[in-house]
PDB file of N, CA and C in Angstrom:
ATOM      1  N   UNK A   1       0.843  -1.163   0.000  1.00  0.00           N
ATOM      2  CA  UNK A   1       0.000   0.000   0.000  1.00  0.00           C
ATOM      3  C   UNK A   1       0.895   1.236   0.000  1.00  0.00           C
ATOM      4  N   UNK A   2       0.907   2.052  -0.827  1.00  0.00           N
ATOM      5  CA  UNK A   2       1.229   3.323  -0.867  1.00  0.00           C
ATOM      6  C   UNK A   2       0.460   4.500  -0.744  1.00  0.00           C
ATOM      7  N   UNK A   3       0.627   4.691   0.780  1.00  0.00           N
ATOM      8  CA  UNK A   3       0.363   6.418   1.399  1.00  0.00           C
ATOM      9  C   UNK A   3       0.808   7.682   1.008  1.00  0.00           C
ATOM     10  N   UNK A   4       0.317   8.584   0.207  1.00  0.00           N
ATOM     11  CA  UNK A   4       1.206   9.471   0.210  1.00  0.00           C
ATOM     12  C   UNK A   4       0.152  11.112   0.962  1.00  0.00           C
ATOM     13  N   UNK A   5       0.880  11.743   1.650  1.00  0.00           N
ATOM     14  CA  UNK A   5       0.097  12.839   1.648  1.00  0.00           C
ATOM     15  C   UNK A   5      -0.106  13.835   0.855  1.00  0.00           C
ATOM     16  N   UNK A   6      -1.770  14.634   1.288  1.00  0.00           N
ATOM     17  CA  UNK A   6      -1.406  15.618   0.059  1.00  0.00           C
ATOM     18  C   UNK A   6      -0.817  16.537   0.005  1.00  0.00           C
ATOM     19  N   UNK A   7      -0.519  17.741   0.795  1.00  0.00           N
ATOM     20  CA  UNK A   7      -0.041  18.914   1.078  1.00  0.00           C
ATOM     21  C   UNK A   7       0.983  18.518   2.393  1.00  0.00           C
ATOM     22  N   UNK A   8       2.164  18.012   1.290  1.00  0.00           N
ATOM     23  CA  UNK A   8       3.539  17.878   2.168  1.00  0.00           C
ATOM     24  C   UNK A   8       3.014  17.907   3.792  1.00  0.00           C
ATOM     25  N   UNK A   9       2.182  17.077   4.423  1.00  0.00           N
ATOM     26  CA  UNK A   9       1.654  17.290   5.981  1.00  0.00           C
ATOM     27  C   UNK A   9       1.885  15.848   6.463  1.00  0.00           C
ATOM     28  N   UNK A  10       2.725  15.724   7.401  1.00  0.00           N
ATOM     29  CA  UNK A  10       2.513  14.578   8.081  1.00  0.00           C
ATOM     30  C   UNK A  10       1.122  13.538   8.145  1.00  0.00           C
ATOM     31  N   UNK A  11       1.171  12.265   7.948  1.00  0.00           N
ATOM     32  CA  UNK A  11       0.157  11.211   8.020  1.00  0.00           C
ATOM     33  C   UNK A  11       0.313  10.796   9.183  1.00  0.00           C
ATOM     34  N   UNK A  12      -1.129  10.985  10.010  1.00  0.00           N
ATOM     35  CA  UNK A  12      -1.265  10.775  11.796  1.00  0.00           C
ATOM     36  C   UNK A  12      -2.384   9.746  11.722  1.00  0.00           C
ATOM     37  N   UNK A  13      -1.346   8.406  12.044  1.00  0.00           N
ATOM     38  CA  UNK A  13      -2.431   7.557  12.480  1.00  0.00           C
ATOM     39  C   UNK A  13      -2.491   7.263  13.848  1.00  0.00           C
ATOM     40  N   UNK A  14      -3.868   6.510  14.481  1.00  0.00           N
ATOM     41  CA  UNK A  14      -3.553   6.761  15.820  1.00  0.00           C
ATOM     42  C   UNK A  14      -4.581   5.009  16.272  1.00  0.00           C
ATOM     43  N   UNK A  15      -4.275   4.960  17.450  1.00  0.00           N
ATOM     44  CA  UNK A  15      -4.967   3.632  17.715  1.00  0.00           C
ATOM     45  C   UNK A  15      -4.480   3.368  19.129  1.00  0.00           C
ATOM     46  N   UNK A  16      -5.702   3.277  20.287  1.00  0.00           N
ATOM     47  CA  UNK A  16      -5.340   3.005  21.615  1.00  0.00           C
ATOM     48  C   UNK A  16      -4.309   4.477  22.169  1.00  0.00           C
ATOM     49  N   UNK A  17      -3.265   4.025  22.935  1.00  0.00           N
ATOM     50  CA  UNK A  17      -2.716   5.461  23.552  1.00  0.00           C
ATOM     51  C   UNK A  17      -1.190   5.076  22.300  1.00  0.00           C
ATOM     52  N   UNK A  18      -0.999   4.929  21.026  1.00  0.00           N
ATOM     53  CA  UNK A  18      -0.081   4.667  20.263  1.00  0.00           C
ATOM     54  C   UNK A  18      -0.437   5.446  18.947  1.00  0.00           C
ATOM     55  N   UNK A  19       0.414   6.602  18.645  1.00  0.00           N
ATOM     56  CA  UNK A  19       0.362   7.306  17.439  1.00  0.00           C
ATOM     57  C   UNK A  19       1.490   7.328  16.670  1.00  0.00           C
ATOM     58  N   UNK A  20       1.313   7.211  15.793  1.00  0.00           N
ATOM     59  CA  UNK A  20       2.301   6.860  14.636  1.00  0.00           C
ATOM     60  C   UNK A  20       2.395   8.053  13.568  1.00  0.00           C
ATOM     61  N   UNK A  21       3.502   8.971  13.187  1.00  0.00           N
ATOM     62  CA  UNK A  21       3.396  10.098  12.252  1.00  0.00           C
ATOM     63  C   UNK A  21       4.543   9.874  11.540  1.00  0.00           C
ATOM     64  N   UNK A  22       3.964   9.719  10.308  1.00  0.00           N
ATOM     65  CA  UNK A  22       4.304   8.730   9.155  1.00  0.00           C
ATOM     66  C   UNK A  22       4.763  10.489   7.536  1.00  0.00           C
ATOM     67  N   UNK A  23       5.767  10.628   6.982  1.00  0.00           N
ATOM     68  CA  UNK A  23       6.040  11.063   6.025  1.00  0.00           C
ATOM     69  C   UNK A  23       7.363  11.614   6.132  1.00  0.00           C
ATOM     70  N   UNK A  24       7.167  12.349   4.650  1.00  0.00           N
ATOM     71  CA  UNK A  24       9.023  12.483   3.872  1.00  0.00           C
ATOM     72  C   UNK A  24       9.735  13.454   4.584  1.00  0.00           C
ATOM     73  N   UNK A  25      10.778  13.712   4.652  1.00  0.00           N
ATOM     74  CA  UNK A  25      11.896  14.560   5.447  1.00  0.00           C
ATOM     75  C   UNK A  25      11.145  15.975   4.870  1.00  0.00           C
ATOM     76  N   UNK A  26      11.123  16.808   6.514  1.00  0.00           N
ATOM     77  CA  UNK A  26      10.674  18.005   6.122  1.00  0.00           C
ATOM     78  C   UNK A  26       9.085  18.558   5.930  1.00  0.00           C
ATOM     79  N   UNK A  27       8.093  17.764   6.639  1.00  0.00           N
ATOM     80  CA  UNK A  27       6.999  17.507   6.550  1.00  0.00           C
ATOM     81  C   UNK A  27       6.596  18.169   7.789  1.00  0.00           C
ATOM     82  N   UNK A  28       7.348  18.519   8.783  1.00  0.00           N
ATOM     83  CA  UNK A  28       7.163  18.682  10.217  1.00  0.00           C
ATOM     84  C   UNK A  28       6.811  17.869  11.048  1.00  0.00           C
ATOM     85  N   UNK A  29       6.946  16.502  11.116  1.00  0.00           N
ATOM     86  CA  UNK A  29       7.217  15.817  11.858  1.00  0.00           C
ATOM     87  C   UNK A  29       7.752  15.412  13.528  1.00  0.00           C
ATOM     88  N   UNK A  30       8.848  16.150  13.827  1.00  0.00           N
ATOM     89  CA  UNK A  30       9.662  16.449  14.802  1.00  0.00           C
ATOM     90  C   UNK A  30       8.750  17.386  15.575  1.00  0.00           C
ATOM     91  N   UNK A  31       8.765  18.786  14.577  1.00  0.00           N
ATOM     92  CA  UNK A  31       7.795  19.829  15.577  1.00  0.00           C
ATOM     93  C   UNK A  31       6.685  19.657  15.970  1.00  0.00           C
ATOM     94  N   UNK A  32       5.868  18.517  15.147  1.00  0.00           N
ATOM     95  CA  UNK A  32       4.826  18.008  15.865  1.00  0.00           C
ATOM     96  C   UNK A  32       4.815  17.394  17.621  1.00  0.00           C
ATOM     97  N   UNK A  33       5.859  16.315  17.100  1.00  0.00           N
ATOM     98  CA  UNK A  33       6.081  15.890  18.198  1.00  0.00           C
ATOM     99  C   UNK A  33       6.881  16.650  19.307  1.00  0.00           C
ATOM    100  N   UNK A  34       7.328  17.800  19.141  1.00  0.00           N
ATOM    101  CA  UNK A  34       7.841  18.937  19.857  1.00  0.00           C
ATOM    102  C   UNK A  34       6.431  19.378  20.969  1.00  0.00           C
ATOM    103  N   UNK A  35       5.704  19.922  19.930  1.00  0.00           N
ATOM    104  CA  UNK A  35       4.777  20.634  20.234  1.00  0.00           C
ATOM    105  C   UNK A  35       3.749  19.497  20.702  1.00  0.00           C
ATOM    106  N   UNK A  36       3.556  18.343  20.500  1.00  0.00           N
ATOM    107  CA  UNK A  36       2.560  17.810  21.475  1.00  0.00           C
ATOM    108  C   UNK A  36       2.993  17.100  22.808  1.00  0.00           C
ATOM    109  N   UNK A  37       4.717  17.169  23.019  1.00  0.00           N
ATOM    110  CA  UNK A  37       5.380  17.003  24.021  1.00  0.00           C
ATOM    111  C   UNK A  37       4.867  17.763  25.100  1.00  0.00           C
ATOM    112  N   UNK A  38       5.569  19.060  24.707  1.00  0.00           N
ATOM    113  CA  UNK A  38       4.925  20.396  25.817  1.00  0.00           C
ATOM    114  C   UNK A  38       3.742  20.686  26.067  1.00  0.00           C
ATOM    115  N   UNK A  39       2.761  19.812  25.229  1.00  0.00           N
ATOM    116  CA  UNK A  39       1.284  20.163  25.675  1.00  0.00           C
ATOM    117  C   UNK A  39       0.880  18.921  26.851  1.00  0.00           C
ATOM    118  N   UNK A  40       1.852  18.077  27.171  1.00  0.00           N
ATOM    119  CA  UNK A  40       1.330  17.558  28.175  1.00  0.00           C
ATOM    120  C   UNK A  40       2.601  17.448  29.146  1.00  0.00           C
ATOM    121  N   UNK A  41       1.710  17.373  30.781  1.00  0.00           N
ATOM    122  CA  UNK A  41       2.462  17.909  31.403  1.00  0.00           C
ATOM    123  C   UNK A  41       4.210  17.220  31.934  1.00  0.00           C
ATOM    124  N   UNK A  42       4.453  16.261  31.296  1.00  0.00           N
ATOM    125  CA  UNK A  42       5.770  15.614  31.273  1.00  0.00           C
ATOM    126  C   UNK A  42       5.932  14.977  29.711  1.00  0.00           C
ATOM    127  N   UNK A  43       7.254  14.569  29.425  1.00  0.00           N
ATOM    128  CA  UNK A  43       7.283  14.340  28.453  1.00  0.00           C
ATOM    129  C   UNK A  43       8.787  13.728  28.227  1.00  0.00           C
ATOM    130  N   UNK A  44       8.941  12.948  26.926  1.00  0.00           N
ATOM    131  CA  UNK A  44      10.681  12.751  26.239  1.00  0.00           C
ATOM    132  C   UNK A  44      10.460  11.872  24.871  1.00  0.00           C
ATOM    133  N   UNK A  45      11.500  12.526  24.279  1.00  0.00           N
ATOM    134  CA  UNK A  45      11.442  12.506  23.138  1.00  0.00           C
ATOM    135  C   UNK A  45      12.775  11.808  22.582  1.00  0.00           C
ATOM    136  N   UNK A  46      13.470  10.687  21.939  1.00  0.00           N
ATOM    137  CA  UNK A  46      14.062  10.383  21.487  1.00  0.00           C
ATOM    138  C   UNK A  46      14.636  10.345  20.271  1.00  0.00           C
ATOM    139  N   UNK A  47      15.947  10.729  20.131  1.00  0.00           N
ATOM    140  CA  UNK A  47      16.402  11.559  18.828  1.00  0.00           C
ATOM    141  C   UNK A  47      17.691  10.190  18.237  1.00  0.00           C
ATOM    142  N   UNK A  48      17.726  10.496  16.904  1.00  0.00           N
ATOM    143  CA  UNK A  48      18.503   9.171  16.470  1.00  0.00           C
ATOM    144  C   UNK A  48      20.181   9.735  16.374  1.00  0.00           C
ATOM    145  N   UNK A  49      20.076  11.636  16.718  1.00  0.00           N
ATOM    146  CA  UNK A  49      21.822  12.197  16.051  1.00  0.00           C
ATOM    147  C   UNK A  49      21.676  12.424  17.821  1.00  0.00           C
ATOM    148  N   UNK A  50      23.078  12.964  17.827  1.00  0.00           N
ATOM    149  CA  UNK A  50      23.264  13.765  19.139  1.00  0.00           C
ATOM    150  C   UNK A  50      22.693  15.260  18.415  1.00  0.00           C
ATOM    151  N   UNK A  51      23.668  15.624  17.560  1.00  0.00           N
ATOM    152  CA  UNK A  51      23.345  17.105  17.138  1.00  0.00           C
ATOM    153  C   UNK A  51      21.595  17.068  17.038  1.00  0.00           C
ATOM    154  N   UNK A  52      21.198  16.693  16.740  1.00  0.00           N
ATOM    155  CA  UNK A  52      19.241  16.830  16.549  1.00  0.00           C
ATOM    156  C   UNK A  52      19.128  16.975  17.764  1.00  0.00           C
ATOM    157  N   UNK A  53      19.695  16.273  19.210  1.00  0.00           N
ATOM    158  CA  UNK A  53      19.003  16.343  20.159  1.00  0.00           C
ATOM    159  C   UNK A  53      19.540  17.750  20.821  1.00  0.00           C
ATOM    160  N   UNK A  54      20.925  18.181  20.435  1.00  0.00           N
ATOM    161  CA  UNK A  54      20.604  19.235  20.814  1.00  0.00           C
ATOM    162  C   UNK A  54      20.047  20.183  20.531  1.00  0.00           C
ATOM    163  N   UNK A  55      19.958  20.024  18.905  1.00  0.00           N
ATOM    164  CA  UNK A  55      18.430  21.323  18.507  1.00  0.00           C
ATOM    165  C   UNK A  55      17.301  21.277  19.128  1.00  0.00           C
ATOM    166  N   UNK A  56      16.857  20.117  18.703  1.00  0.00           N
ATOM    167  CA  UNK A  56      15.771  20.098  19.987  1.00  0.00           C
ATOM    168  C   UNK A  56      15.637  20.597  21.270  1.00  0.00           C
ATOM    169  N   UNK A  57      16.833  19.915  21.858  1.00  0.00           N
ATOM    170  CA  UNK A  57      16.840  20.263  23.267  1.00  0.00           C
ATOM    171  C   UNK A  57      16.632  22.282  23.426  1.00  0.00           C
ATOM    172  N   UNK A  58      17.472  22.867  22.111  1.00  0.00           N
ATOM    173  CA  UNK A  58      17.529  24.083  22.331  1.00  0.00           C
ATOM    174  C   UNK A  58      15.606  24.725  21.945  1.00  0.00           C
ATOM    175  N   UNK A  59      15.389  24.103  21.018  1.00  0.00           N
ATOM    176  CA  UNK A  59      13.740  24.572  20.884  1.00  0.00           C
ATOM    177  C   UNK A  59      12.874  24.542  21.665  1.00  0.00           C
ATOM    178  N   UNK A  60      13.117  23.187  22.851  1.00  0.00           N
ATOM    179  CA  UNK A  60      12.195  22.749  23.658  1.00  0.00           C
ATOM    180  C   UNK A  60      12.749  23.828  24.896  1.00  0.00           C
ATOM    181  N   UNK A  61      13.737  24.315  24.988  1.00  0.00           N
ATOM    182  CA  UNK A  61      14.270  25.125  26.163  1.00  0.00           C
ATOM    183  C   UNK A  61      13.387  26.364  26.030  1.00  0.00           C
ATOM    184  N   UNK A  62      13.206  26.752  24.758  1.00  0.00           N
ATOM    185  CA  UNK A  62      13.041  28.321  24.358  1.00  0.00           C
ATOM    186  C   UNK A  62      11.365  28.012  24.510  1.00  0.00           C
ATOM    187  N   UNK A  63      10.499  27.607  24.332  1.00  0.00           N
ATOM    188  CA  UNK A  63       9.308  27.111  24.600  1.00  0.00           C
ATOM    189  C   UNK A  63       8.926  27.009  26.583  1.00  0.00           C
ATOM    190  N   UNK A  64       9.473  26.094  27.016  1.00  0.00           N
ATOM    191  CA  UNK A  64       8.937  25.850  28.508  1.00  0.00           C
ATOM    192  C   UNK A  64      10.490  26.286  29.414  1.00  0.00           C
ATOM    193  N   UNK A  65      11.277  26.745  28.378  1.00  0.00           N
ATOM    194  CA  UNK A  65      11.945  27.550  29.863  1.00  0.00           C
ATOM    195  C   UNK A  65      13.520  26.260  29.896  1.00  0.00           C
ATOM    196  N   UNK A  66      14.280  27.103  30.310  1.00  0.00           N
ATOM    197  CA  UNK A  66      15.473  25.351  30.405  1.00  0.00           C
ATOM    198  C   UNK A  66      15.947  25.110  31.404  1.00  0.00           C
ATOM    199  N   UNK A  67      15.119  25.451  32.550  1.00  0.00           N
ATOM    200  CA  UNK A  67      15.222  24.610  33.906  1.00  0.00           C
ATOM    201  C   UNK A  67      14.376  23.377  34.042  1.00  0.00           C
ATOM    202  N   UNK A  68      13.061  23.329  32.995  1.00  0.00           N
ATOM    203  CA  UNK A  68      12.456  22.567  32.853  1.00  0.00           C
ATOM    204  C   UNK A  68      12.743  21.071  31.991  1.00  0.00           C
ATOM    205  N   UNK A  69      14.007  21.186  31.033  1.00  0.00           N
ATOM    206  CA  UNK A  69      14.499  20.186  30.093  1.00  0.00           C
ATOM    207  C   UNK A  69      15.125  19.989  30.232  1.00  0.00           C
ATOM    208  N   UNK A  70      15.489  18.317  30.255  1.00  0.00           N
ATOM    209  CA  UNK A  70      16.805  17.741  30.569  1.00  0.00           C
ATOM    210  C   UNK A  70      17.487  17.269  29.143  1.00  0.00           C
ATOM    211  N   UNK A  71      18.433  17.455  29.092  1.00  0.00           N
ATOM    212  CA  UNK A  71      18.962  16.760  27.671  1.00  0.00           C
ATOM    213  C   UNK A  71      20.477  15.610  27.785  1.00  0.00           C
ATOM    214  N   UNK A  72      20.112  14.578  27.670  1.00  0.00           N
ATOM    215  CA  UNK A  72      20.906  13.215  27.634  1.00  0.00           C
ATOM    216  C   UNK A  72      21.606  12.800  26.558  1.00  0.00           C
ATOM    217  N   UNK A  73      22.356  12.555  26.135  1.00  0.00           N
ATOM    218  CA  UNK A  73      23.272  11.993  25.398  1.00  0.00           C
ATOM    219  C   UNK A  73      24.228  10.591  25.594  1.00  0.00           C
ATOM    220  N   UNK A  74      25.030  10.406  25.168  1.00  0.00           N
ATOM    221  CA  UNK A  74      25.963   9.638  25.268  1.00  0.00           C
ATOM    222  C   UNK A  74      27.698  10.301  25.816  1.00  0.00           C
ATOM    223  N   UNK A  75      27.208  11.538  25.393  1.00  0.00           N
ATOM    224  CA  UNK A  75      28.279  12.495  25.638  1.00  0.00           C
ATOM    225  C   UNK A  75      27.726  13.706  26.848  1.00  0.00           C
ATOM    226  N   UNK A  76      26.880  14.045  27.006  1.00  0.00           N
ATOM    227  CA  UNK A  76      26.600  15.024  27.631  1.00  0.00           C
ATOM    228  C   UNK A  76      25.078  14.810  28.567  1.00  0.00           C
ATOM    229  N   UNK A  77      25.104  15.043  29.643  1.00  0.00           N
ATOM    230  CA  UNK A  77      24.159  15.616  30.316  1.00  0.00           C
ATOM    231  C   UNK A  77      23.618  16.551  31.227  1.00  0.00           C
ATOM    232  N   UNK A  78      22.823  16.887  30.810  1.00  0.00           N
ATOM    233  CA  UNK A  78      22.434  18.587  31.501  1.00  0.00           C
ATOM    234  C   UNK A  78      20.557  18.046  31.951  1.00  0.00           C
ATOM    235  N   UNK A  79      20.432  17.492  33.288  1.00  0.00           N
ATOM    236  CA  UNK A  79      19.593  17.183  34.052  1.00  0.00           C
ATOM    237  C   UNK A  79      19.246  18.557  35.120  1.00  0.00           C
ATOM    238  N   UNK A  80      18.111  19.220  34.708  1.00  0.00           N
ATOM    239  CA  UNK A  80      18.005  20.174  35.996  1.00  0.00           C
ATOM    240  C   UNK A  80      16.697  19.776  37.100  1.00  0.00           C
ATOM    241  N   UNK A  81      16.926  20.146  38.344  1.00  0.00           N
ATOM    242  CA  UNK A  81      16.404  19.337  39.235  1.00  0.00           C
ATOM    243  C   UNK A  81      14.904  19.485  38.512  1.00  0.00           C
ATOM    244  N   UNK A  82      14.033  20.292  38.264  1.00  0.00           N
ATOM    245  CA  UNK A  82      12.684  20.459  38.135  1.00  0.00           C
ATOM    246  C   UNK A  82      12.460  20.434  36.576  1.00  0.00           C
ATOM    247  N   UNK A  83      13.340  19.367  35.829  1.00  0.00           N
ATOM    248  CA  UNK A  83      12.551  18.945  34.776  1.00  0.00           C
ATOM    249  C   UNK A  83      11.649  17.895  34.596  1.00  0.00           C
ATOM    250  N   UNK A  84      11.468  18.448  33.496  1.00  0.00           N
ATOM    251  CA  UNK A  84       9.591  17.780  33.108  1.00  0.00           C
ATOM    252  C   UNK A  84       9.836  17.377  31.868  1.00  0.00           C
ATOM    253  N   UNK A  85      10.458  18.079  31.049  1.00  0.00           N
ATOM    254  CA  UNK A  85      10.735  17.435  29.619  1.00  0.00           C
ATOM    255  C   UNK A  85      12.333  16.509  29.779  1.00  0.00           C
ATOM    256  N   UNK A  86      12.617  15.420  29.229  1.00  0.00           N
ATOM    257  CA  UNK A  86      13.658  14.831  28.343  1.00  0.00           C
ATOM    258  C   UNK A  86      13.639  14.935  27.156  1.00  0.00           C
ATOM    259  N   UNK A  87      15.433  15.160  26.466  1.00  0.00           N
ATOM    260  CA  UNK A  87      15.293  15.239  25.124  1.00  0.00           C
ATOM    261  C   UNK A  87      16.458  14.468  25.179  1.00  0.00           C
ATOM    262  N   UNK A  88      17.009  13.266  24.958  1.00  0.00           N
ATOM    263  CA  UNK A  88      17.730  11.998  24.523  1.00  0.00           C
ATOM    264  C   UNK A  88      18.343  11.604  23.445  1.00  0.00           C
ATOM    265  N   UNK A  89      19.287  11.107  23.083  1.00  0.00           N
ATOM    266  CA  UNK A  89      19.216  10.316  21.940  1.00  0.00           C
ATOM    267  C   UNK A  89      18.876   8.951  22.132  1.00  0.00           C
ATOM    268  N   UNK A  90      18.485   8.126  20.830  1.00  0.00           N
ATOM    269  CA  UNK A  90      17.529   7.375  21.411  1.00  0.00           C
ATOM    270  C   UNK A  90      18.530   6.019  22.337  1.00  0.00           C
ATOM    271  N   UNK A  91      19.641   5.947  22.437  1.00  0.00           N
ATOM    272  CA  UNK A  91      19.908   4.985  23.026  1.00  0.00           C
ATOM    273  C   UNK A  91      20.313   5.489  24.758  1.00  0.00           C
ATOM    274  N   UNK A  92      20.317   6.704  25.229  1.00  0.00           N
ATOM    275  CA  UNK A  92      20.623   6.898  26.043  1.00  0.00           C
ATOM    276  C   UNK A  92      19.130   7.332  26.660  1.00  0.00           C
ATOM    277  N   UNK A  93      18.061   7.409  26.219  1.00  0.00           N
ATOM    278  CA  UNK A  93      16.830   6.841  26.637  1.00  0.00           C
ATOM    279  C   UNK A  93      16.251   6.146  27.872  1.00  0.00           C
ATOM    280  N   UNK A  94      16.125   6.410  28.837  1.00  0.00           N
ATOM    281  CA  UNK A  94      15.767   6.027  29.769  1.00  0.00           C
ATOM    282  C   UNK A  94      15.116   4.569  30.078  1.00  0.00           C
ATOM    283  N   UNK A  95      14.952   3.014  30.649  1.00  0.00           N
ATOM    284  CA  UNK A  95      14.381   2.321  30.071  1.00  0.00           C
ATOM    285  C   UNK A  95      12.964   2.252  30.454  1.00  0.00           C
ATOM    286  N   UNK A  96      12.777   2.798  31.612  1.00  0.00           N
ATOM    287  CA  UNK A  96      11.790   3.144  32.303  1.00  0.00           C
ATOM    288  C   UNK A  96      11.072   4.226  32.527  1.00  0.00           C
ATOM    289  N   UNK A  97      10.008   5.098  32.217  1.00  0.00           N
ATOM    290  CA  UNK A  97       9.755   6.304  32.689  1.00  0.00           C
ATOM    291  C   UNK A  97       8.299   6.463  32.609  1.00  0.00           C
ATOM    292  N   UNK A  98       7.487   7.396  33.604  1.00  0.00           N
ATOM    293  CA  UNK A  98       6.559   7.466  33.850  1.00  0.00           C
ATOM    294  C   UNK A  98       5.856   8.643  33.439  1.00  0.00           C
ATOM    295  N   UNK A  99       6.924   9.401  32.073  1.00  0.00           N
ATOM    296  CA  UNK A  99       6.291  10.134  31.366  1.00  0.00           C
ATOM    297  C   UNK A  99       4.873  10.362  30.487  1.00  0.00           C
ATOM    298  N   UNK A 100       4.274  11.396  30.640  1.00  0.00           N
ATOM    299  CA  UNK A 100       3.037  11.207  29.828  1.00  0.00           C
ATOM    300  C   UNK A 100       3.089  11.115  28.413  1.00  0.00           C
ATOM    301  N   UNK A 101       3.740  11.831  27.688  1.00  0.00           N
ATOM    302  CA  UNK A 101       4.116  11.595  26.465  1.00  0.00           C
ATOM    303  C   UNK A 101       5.507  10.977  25.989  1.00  0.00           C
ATOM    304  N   UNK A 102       6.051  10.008  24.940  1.00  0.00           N
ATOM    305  CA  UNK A 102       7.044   9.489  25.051  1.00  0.00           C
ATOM    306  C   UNK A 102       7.172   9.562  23.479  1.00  0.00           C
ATOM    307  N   UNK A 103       8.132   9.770  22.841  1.00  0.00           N
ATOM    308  CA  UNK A 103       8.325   9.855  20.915  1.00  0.00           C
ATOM    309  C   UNK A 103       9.700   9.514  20.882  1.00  0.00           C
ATOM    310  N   UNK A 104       9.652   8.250  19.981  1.00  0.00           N
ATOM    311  CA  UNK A 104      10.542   8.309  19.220  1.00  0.00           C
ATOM    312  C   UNK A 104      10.899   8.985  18.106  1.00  0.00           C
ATOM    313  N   UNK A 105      11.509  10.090  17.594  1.00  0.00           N
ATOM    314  CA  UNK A 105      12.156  10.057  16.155  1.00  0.00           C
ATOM    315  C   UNK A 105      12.604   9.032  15.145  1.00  0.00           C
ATOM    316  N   UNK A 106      12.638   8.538  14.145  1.00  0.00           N
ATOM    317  CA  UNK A 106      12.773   7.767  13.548  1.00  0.00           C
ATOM    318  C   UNK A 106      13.412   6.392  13.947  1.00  0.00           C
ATOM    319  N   UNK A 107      12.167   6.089  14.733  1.00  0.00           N
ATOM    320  CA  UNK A 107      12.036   4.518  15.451  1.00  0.00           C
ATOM    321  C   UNK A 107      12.353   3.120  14.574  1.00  0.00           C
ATOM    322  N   UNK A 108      12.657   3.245  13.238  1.00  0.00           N
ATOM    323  CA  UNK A 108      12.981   2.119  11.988  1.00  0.00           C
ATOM    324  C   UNK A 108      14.480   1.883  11.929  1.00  0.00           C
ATOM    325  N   UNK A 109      15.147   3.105  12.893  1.00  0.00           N
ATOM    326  CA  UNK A 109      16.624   2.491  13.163  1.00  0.00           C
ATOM    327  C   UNK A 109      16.667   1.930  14.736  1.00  0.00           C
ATOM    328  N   UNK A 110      16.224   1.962  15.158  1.00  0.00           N
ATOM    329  CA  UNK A 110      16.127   0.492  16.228  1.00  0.00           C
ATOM    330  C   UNK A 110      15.545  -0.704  15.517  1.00  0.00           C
ATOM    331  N   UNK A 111      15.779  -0.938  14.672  1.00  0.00           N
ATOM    332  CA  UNK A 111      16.293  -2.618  14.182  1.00  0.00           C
ATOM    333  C   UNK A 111      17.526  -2.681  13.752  1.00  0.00           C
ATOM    334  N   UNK A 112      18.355  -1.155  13.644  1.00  0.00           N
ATOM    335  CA  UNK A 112      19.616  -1.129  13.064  1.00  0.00           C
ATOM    336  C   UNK A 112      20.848  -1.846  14.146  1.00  0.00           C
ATOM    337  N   UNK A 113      21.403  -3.005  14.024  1.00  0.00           N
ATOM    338  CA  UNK A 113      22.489  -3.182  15.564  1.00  0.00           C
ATOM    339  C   UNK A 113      23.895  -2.801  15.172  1.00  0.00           C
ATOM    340  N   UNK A 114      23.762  -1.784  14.529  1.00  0.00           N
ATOM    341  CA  UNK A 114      25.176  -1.425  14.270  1.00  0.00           C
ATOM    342  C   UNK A 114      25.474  -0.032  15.521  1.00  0.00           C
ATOM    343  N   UNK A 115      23.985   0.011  15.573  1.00  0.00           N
ATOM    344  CA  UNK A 115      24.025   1.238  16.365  1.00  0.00           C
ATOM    345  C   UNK A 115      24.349   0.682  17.820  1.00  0.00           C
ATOM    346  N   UNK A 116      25.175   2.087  18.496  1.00  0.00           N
ATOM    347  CA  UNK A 116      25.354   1.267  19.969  1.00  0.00           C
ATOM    348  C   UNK A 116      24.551   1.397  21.015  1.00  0.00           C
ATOM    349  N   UNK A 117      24.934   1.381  22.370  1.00  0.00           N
ATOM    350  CA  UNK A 117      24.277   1.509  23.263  1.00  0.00           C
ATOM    351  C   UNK A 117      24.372   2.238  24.660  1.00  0.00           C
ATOM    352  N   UNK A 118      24.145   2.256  25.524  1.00  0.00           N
ATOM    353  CA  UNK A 118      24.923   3.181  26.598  1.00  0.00           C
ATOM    354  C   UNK A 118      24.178   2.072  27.636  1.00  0.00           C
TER     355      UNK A 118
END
């Protein structure tokens, strides 16, 4: 089956508490999931570069403030006591969390095992 959207817009499918946002690089994708992060009241988001997570991390700062966002890496972490958001890459990802919202970024490279781990 081939999906395509019409007006370059992300394809949001959804089913139970599991949403899936499906299209081509540049669709807004990410900022979706940016922006429906911060609309609930905890959140983390998993990024597949380091550099993405720190853009992110810097967008999501400028939005709710950056005492509120923690940003994890493999290389770096900047945890402040009264955060609410995580922004990760995806292997340094927490395995557990009791966040309300949780996103992967391009979740089709976790079948990749070349990638490592922390």
């Amino acid at each position: 089956m081939n999906i395509q959207p019409k007006h370059s817009q992300p394809l949001i499918l959804s089913g139970r508490d599991v949403t899936a946002v499906l299209g081509p690089t540049n669709t807004g994708k990410t900022h979706l999931a940016i922006e429906r992060m911060v609309a609930h009241e905890t959140g983390i988001i998993g990024l597949p570069l380091r550099l993405l997570a720190r853009e992110v991390y810097a967008r999501v700062c400028e939005k709710v403030g950056a005492h509120k966002v923690a940003l994890i890496t493999g290389e770096e972490k900047i945890v402040p006591a009264s955060a609410k958001y995580s922004v990760c890459t995806v292997e340094a990802m927490p395995r557990e969390t009791d966040a309300a919202f949780v996103a992967i970024d391009e979740v089709q490279l976790a079948g990749d095992l070349e990638r490592g781990h922390i």
